[in-house]
Protein backbone atom coordinates (compact mmCIF):
# COMPACT_ATOMS: atom_id res chain seq x y z
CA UNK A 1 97.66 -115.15 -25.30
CA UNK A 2 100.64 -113.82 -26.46
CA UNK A 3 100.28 -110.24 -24.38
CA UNK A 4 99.40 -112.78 -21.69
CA UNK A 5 103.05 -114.30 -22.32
CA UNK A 6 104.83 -111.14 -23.12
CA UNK A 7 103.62 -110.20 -19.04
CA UNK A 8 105.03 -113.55 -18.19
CA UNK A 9 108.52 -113.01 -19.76
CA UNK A 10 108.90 -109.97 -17.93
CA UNK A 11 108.09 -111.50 -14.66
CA UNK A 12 110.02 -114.13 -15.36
CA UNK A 13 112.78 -111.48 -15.89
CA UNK A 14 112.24 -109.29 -13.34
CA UNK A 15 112.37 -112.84 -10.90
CA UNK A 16 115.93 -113.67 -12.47
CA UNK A 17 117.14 -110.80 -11.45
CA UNK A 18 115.72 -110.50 -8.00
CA UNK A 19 115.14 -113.51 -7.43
CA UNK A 20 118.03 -115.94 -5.20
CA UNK A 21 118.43 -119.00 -5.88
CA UNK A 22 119.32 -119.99 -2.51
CA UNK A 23 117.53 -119.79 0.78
CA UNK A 24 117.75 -120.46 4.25
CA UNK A 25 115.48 -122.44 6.21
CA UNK A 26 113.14 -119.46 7.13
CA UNK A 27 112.81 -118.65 3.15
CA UNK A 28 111.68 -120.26 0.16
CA UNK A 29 114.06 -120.94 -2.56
CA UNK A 30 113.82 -120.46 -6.38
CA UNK A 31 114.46 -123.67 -8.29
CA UNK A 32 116.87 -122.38 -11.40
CA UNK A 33 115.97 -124.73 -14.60
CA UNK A 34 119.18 -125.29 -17.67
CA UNK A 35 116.54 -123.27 -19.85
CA UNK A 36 113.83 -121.29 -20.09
CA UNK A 37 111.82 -122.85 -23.01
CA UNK A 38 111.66 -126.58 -23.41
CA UNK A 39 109.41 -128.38 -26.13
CA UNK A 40 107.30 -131.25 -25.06
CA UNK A 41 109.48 -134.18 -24.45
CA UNK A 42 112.56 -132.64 -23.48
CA UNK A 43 114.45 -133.45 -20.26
CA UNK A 44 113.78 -129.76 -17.97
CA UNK A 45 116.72 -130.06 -15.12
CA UNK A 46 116.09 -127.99 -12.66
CA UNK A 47 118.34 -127.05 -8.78
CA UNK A 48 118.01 -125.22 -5.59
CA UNK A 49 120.36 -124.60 -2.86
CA UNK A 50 118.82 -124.33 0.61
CA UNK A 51 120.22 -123.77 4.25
CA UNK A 52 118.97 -125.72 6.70
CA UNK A 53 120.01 -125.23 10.18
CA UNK A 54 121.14 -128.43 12.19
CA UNK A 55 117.88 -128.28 14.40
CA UNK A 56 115.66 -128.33 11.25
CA UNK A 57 117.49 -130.49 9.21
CA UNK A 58 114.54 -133.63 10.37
CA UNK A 59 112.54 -132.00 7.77
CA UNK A 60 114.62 -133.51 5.01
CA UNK A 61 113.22 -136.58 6.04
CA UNK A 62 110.11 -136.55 5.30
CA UNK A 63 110.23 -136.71 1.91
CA UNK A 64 110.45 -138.21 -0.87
CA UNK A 65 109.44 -134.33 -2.01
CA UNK A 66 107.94 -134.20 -5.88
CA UNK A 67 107.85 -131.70 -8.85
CA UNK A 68 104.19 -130.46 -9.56
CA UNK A 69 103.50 -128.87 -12.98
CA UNK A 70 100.11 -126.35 -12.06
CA UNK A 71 98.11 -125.71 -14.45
CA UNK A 72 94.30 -123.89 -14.14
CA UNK A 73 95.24 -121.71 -11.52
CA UNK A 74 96.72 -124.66 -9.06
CA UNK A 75 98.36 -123.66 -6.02
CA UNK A 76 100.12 -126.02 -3.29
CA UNK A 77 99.66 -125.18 0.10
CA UNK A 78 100.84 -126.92 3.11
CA UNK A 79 98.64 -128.73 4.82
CA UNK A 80 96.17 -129.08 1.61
CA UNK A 81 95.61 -132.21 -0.75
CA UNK A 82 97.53 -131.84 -3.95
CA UNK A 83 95.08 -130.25 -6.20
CA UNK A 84 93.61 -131.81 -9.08
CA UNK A 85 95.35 -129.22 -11.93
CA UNK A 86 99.12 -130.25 -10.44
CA UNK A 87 100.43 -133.02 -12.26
CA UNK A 88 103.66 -134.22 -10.58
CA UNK A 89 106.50 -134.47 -13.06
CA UNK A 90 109.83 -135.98 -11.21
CA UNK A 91 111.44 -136.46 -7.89
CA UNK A 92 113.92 -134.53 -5.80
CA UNK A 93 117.16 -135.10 -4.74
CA UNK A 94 118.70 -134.13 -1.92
CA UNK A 95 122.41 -133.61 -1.30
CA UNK A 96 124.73 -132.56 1.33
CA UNK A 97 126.62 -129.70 -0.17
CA UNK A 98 128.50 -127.85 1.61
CA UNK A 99 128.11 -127.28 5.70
CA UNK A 100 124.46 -126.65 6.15
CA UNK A 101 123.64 -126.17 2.69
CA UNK A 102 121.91 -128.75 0.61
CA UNK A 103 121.30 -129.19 -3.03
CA UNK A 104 117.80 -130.33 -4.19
CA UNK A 105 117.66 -131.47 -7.86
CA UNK A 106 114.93 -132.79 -9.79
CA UNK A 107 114.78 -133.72 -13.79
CA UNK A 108 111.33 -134.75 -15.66
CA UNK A 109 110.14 -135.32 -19.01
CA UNK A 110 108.13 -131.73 -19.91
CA UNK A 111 104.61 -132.78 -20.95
CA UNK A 112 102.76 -132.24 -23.86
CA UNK A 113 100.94 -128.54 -23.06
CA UNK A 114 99.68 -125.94 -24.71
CA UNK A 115 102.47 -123.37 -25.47
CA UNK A 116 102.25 -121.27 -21.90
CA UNK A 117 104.28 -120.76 -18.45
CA UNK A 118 103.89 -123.13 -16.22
CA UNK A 119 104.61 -122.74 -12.58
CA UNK A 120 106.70 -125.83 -10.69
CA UNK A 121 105.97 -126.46 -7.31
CA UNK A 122 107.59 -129.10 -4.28
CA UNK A 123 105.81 -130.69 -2.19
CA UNK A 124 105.98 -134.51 0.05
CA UNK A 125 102.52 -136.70 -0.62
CA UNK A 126 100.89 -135.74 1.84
CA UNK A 127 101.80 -132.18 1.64
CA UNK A 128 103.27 -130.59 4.84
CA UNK A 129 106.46 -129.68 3.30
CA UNK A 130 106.30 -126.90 0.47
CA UNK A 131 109.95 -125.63 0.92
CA UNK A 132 111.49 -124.58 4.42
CA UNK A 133 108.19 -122.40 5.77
CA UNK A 134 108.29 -120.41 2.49
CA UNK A 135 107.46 -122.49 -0.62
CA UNK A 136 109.96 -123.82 -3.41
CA UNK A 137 109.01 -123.21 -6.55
CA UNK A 138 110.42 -122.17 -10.72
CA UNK A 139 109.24 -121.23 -13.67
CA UNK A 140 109.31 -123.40 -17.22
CA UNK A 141 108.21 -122.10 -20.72
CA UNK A 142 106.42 -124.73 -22.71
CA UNK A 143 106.88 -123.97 -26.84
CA UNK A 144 105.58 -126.26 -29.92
CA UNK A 145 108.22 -125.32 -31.97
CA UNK A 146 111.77 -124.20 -31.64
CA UNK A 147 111.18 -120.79 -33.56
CA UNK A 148 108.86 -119.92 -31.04
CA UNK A 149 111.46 -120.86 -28.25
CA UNK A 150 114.00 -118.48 -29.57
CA UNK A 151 111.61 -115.77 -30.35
CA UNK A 152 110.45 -115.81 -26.94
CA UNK A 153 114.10 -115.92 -25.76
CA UNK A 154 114.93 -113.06 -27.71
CA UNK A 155 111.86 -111.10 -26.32
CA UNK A 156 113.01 -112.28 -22.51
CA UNK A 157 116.84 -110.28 -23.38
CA UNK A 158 114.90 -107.48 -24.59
CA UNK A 159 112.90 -107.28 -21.83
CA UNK A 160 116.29 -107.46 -19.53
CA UNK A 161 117.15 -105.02 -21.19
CA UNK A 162 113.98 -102.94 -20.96
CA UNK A 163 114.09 -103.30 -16.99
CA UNK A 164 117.93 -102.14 -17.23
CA UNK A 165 117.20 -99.08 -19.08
CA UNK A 166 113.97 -98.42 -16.52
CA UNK A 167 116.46 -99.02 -14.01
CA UNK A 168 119.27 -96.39 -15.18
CA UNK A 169 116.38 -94.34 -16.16
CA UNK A 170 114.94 -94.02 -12.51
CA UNK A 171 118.62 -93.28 -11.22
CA UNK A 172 119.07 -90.34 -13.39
CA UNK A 173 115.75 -89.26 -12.97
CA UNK A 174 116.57 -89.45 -9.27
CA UNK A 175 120.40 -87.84 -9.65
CA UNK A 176 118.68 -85.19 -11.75
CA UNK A 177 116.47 -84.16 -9.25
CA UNK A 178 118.71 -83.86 -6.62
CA UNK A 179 121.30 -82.23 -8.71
CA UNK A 180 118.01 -79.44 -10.24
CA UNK A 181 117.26 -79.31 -6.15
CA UNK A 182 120.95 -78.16 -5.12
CA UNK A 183 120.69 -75.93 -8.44
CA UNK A 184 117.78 -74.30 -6.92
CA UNK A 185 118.84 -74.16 -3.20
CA UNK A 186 122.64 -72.60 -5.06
CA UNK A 187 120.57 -69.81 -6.97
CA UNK A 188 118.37 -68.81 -4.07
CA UNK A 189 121.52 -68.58 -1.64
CA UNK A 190 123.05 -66.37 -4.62
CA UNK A 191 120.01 -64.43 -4.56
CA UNK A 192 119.90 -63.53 -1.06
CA UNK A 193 124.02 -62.78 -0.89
CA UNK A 194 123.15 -60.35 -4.30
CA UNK A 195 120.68 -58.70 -1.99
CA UNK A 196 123.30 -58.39 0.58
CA UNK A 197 125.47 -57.00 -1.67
CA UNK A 198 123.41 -54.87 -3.06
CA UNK A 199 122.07 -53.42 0.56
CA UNK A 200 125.98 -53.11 1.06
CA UNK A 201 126.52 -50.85 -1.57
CA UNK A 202 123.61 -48.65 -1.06
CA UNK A 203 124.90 -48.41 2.70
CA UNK A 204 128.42 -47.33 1.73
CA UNK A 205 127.25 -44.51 -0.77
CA UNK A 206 125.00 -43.37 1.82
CA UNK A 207 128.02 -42.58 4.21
CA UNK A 208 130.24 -41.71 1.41
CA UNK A 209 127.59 -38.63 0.98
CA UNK A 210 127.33 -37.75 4.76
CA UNK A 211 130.92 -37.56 4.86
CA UNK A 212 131.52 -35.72 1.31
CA UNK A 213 128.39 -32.82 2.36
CA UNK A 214 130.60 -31.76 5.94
CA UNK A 215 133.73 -31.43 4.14
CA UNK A 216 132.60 -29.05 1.29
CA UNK A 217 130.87 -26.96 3.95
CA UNK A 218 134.01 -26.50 5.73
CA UNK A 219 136.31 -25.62 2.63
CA UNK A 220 133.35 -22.95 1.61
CA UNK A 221 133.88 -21.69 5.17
CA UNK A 222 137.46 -21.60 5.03
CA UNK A 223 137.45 -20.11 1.37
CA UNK A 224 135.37 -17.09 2.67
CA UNK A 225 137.64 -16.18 5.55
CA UNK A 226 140.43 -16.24 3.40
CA UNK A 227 138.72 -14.03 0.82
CA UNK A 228 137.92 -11.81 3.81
CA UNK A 229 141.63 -11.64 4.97
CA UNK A 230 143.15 -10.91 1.56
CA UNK A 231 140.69 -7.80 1.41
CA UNK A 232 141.71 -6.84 4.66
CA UNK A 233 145.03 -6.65 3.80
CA UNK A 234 144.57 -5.42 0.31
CA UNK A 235 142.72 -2.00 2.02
CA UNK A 236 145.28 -1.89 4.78
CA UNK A 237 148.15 -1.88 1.74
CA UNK A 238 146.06 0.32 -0.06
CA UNK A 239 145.80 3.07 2.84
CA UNK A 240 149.57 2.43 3.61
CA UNK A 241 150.18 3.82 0.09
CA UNK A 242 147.96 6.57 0.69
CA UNK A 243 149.64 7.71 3.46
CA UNK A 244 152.83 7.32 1.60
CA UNK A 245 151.90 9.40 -0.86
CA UNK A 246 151.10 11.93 0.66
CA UNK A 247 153.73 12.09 3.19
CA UNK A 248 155.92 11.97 -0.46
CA UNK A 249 153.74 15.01 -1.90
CA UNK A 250 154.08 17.26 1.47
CA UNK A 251 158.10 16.60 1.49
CA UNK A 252 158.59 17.59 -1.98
CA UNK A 253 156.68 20.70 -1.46
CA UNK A 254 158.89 21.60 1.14
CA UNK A 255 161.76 20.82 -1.09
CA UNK A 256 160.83 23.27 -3.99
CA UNK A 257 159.96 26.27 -1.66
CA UNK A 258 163.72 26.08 -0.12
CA UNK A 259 165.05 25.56 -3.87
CA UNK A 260 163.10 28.44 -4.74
CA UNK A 261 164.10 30.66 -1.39
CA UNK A 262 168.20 29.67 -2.09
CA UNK A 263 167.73 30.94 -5.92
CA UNK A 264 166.40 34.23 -4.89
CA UNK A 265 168.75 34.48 -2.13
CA UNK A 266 172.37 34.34 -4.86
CA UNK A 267 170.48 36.21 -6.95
CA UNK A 268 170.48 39.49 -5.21
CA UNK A 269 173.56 39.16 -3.85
């Protein structure tokens, strides 16, 4: 039983926070009670807001519409008799409240149950009103004593609070995928421009080498006709001082025989 309640506190939860508390005349309309757990006894007060459009609002006439407490698995259903486990518990009113919007309140004694959730229904006797096509309908929390009541309250905050973690849980799961998808879709575009890079490189030391390989066979070209022209003119200079030489040795020859010839010639006279 208590599991079984624990589910109910965090539907009842999850219904507070999802759950309007108005509706239009196409929509049902959750009736919002002063508390959650009441003791048997105790007044329950519970309101609903509802639009009604000016070409529906006959329906509010056929009431007198009533609060059913189901129990055993009751549902009401439009068109059906009121089952036999709803036990009808108070009386709504209805109020203009502002434009098209009414204000349906009902108060009742709570009745002595077993500690549970109880769902409240509305419904007119016979039932062909349930709500505005959807059905109106709340929640109430019947306790034995008030230790249980707060107990249970303070299990329905944690519960809030459960469903708010869960909540900012899923959105950071979610922001952390998309954030580890644009990490991956980053490091595979920095992949491919590395490649690129890469392929780059390898292109421009590639033509760096074609280039390099002409130019040293040019120099080694040059280099060897210059080698060839400085030997050229090292055995032309070398034959021009032959010839020097012995244009020098043939002259000073020449020289000594007439020194010789003018001696011989003062001597004798």
């Amino acid at each position: 039983m208590r599991s079984w309640r624990g589910i109910l506190v965090g539907a009842l939860v999850g219904a507070t926070l999802v759950t309007p508390t108005t509706a239009a005349a196409d929509g049902g309309a959750y009736i919002e009670f002063d508390r959650t757990h009441y003791l048997p006894g105790e007044t329950a007060v519970g309101e609903a807001y509802v639009y009604v459009p000016g070409k529906q609002q006959g329906l509010l006439e056929r009431g007198p519409f009533f609060a059913y407490l189901l129990t055993d698995g009751a549902v009401i259903r439009k068109g059906a008799p009121i089952p036999r486990g709803a036990m009808r518990l108070g009386t709504f009113t209805v109020e203009p409240f502002k434009g098209k919007w009414f204000e349906m309140q009902v108060s009742f004694t709570v009745p002595d149950l077993p500690g549970d959730f109880y769902s409240i229904a509305m419904c007119n006797d016979p039932c062909t009103i349930v709500g505005f096509r959807e059905g109106l309908s709340g929640l109430i929390s019947v306790v034995q004593t008030v230790r249980e009541g707060a107990l249970l309250t303070a299990q329905q905050r944690l519960q809030g609070r459960i469903y708010s973690l869960r909540r900012t849980i899923r959105k950071d799961a979610k922001r952390y995928a998309e954030l580890d998808e644009a990490f991956d879709a980053n490091f595979r575009v920095r992949s491919q421009l590395a490649t690129q890079v890469s392929t780059l490189q390898d292109q421009v030391e590639a033509s760096a080498v074609q280039v390099t390989e002409p130019a040293k066979r040019v120099i080694d070209t040059w280099v060897g006709v210059m080698i060839a022209c400085a030997l050229l003119i090292l055995a032309a200079a070398l034959m021009v001082n032959g010839s020097a030489r012995r244009r020098g040795d043939t002259g000073g020859r020449r020289w000594a025989r007439r020194w010789r010839s003018s001696r011989a010639t003062t001597g004798s006279t």
